[in-house]
PDB file of N, CA and C in Angstrom:
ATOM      1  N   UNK A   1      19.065  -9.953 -15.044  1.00  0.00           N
ATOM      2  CA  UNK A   1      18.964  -9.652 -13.632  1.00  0.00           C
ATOM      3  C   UNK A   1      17.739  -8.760 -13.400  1.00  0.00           C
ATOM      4  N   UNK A   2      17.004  -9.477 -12.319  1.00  0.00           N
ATOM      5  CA  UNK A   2      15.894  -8.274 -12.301  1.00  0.00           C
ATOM      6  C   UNK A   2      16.061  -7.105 -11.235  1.00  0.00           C
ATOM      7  N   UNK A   3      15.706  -5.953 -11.909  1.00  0.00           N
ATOM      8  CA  UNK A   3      15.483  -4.674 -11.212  1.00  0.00           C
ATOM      9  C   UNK A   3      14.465  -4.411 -10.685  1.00  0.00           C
ATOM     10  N   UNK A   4      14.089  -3.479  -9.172  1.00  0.00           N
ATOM     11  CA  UNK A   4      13.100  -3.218  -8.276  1.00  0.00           C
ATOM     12  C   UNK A   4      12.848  -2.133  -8.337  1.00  0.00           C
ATOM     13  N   UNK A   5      12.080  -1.450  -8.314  1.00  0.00           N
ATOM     14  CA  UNK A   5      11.736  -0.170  -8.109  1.00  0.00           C
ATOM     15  C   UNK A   5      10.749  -0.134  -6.347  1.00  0.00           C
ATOM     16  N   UNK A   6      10.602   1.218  -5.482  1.00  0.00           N
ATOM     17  CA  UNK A   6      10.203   0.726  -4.482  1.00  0.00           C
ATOM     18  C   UNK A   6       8.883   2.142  -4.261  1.00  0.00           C
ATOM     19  N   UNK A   7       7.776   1.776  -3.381  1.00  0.00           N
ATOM     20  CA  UNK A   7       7.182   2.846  -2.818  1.00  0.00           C
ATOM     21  C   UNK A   7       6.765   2.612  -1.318  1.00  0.00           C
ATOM     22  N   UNK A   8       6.880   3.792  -0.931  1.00  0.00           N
ATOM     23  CA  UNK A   8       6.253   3.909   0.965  1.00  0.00           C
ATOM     24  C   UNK A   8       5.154   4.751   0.853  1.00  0.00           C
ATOM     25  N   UNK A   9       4.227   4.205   1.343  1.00  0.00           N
ATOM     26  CA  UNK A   9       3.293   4.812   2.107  1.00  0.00           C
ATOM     27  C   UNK A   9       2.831   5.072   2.742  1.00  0.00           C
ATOM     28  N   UNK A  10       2.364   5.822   3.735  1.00  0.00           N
ATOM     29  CA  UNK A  10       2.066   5.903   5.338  1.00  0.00           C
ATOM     30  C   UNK A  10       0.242   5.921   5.211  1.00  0.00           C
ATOM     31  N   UNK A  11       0.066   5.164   5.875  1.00  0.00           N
ATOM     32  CA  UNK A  11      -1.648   5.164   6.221  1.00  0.00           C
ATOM     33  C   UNK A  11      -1.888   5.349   7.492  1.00  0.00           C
ATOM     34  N   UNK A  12      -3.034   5.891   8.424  1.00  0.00           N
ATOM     35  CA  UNK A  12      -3.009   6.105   9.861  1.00  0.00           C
ATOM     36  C   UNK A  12      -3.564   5.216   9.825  1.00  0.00           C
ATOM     37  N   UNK A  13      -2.855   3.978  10.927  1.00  0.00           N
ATOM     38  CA  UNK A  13      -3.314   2.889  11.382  1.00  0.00           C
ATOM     39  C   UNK A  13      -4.176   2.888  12.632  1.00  0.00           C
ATOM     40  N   UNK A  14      -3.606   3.827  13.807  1.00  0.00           N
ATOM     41  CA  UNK A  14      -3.837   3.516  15.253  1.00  0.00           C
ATOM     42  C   UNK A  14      -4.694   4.633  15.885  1.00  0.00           C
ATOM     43  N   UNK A  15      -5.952   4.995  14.455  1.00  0.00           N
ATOM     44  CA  UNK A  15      -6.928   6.494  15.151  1.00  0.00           C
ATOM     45  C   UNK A  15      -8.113   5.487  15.920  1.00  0.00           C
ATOM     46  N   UNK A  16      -8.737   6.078  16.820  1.00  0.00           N
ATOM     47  CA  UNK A  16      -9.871   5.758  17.697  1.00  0.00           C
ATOM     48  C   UNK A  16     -11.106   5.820  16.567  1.00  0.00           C
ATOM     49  N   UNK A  17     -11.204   5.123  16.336  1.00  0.00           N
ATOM     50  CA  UNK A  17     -12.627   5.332  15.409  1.00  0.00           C
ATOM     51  C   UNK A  17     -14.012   4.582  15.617  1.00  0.00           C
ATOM     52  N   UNK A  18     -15.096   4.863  15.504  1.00  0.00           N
ATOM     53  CA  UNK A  18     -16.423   3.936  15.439  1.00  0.00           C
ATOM     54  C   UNK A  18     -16.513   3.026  14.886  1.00  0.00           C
ATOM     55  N   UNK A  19     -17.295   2.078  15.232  1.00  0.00           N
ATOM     56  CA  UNK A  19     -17.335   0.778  13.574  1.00  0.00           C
ATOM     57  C   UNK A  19     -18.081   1.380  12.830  1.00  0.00           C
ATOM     58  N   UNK A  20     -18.697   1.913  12.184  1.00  0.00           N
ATOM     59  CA  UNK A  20     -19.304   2.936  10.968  1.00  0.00           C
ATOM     60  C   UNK A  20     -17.900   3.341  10.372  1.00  0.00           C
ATOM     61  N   UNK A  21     -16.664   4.473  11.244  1.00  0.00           N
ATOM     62  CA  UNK A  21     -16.045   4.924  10.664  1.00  0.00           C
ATOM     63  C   UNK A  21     -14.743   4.232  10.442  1.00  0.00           C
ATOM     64  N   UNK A  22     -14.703   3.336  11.338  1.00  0.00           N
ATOM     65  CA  UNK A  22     -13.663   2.146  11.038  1.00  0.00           C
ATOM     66  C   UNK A  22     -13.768   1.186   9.775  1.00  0.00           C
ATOM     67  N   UNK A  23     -15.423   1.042   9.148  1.00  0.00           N
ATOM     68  CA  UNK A  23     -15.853   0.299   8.130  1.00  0.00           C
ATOM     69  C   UNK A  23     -15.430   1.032   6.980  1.00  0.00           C
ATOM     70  N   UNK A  24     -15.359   2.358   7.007  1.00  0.00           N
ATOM     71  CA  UNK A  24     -15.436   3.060   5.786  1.00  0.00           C
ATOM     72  C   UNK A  24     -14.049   3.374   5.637  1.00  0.00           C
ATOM     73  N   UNK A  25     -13.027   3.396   6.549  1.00  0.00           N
ATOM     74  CA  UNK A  25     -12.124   3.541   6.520  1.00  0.00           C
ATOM     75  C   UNK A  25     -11.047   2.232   6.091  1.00  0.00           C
ATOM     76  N   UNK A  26     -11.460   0.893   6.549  1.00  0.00           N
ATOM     77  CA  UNK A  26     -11.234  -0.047   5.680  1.00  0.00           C
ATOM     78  C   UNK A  26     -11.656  -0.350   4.087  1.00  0.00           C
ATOM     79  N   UNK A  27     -12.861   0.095   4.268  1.00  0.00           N
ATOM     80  CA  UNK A  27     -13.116   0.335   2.289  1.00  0.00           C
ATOM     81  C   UNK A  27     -12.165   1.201   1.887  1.00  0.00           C
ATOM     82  N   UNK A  28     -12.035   2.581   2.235  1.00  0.00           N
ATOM     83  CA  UNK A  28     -10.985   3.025   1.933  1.00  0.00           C
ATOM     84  C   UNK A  28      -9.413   2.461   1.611  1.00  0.00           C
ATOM     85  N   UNK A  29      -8.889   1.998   2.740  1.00  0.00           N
ATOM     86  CA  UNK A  29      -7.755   1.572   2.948  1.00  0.00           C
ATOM     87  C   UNK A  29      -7.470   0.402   1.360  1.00  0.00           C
ATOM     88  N   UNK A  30      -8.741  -0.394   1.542  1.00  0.00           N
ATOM     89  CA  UNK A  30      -8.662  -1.414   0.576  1.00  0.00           C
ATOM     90  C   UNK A  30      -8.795  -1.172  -0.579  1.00  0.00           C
ATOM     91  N   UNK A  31      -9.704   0.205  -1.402  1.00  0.00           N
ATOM     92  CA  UNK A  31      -9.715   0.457  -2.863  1.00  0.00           C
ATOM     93  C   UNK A  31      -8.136   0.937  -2.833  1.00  0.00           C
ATOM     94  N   UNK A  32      -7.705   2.019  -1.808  1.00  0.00           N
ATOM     95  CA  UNK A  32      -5.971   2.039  -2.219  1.00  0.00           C
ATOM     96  C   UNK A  32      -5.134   1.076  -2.665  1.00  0.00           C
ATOM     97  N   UNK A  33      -5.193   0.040  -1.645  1.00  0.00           N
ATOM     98  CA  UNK A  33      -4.657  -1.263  -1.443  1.00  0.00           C
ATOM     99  C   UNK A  33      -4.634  -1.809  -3.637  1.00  0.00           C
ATOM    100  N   UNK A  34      -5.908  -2.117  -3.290  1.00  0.00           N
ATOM    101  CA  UNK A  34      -6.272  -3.054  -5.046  1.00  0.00           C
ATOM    102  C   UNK A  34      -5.484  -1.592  -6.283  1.00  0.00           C
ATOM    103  N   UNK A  35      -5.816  -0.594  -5.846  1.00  0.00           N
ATOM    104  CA  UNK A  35      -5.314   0.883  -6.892  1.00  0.00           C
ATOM    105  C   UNK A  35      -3.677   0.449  -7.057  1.00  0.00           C
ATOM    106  N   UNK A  36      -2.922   0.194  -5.881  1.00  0.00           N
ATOM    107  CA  UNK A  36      -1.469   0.220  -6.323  1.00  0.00           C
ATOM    108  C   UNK A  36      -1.572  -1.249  -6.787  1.00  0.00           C
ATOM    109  N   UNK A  37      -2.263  -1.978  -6.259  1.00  0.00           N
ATOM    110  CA  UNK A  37      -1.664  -3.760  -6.999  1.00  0.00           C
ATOM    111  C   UNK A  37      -2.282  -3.780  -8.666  1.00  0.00           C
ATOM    112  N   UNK A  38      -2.812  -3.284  -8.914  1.00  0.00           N
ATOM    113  CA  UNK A  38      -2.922  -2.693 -10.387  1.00  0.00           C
ATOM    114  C   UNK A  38      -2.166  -2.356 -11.076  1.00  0.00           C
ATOM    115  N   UNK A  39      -1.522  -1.436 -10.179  1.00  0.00           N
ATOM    116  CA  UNK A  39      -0.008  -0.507 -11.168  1.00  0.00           C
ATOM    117  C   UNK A  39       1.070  -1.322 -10.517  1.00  0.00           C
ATOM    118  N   UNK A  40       0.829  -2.562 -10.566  1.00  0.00           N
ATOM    119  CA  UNK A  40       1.530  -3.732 -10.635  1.00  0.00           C
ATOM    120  C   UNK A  40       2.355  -3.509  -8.851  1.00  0.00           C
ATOM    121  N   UNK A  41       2.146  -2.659  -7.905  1.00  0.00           N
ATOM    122  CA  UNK A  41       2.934  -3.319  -6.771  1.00  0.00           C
ATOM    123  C   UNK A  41       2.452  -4.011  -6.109  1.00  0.00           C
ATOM    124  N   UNK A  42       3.254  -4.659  -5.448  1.00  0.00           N
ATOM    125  CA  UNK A  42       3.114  -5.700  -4.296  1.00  0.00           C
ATOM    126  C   UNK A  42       3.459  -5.612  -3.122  1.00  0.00           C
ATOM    127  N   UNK A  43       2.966  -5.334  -1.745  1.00  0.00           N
ATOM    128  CA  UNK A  43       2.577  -4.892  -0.499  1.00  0.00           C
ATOM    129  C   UNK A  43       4.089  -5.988   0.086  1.00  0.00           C
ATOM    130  N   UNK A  44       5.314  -5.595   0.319  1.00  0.00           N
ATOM    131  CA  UNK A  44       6.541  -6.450   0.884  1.00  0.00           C
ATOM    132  C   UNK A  44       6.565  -6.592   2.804  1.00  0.00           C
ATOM    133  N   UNK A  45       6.166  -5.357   3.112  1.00  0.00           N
ATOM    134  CA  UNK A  45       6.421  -5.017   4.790  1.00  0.00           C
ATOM    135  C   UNK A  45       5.382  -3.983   4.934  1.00  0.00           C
ATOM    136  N   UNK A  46       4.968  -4.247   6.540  1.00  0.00           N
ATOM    137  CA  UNK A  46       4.507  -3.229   6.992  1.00  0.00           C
ATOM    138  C   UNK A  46       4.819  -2.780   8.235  1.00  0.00           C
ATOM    139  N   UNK A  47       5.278  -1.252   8.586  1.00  0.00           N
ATOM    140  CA  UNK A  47       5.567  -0.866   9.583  1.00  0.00           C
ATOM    141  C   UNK A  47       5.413   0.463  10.260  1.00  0.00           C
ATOM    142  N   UNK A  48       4.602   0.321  11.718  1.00  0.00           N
ATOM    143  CA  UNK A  48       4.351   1.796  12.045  1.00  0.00           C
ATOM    144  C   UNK A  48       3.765   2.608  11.257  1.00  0.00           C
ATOM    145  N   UNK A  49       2.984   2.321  10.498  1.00  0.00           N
ATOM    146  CA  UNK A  49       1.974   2.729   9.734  1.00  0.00           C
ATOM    147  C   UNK A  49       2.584   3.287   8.149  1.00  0.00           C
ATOM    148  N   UNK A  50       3.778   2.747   8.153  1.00  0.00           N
ATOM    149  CA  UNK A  50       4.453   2.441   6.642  1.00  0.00           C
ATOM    150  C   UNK A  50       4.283   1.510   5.942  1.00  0.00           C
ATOM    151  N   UNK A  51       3.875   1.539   4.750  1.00  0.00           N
ATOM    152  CA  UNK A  51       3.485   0.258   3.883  1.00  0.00           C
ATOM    153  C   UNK A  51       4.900   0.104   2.959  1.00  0.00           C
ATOM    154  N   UNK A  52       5.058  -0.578   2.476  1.00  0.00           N
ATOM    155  CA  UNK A  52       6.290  -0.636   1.717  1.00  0.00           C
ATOM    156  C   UNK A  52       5.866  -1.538   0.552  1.00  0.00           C
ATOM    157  N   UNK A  53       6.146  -1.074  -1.019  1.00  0.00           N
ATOM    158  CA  UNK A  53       5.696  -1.887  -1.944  1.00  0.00           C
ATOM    159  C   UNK A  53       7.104  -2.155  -2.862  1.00  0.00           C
ATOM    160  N   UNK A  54       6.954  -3.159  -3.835  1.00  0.00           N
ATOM    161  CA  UNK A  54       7.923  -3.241  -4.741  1.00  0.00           C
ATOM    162  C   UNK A  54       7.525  -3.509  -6.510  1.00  0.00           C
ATOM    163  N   UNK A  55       8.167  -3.279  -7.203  1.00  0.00           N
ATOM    164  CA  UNK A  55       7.545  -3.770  -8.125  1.00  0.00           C
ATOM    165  C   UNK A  55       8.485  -4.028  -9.391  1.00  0.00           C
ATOM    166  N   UNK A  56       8.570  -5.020 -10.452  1.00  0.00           N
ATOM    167  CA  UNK A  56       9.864  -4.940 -10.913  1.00  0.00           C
ATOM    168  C   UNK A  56       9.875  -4.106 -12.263  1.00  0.00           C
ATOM    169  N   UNK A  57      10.881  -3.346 -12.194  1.00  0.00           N
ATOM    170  CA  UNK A  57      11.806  -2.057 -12.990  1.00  0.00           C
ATOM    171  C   UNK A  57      11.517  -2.627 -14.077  1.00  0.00           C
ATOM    172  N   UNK A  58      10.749  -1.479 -15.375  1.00  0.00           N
ATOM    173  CA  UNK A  58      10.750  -1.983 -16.700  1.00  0.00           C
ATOM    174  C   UNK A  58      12.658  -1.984 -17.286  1.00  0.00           C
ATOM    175  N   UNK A  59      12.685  -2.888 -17.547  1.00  0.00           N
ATOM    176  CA  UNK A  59      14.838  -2.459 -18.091  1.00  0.00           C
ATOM    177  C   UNK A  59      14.870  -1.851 -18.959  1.00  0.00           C
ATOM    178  N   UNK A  60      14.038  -1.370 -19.972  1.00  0.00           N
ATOM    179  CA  UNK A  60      14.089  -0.554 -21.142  1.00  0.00           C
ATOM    180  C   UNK A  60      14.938   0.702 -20.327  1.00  0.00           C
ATOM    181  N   UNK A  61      15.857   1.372 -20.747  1.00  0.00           N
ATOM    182  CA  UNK A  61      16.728   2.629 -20.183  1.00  0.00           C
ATOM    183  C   UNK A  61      16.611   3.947 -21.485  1.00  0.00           C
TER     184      UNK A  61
END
């Protein structure tokens, strides 16, 4: 049976920004983004500026 392990993250989605600072702030957003899918999670929901990841539980106890 597989086991889940879970993480939330909150990112500010809805600031007023420039396209300069909106650009850099998507680079941003996105090296995070690729950083957790590395340490193997996977992006399930997003809400209100909650990200929600999952990833499955090593079973070793």
């Amino acid at each position: 049976m597989k086991r889940w392990e879970y993480k939330v993250v909150t990112i500010a989605t809805n600031a007023t920004l420039t396209t300069k600072q909106y650009e850099k702030a998507a680079q941003e957003f996105e090296e995070r983004l690729n950083a957790l899918g590395a340490e193997g999670w996977e992006m399930v929901q997003r809400a209100d500026g909650f990200f929600f990841f999952k990833r499955e539980k090593n079973n070793s106890f």
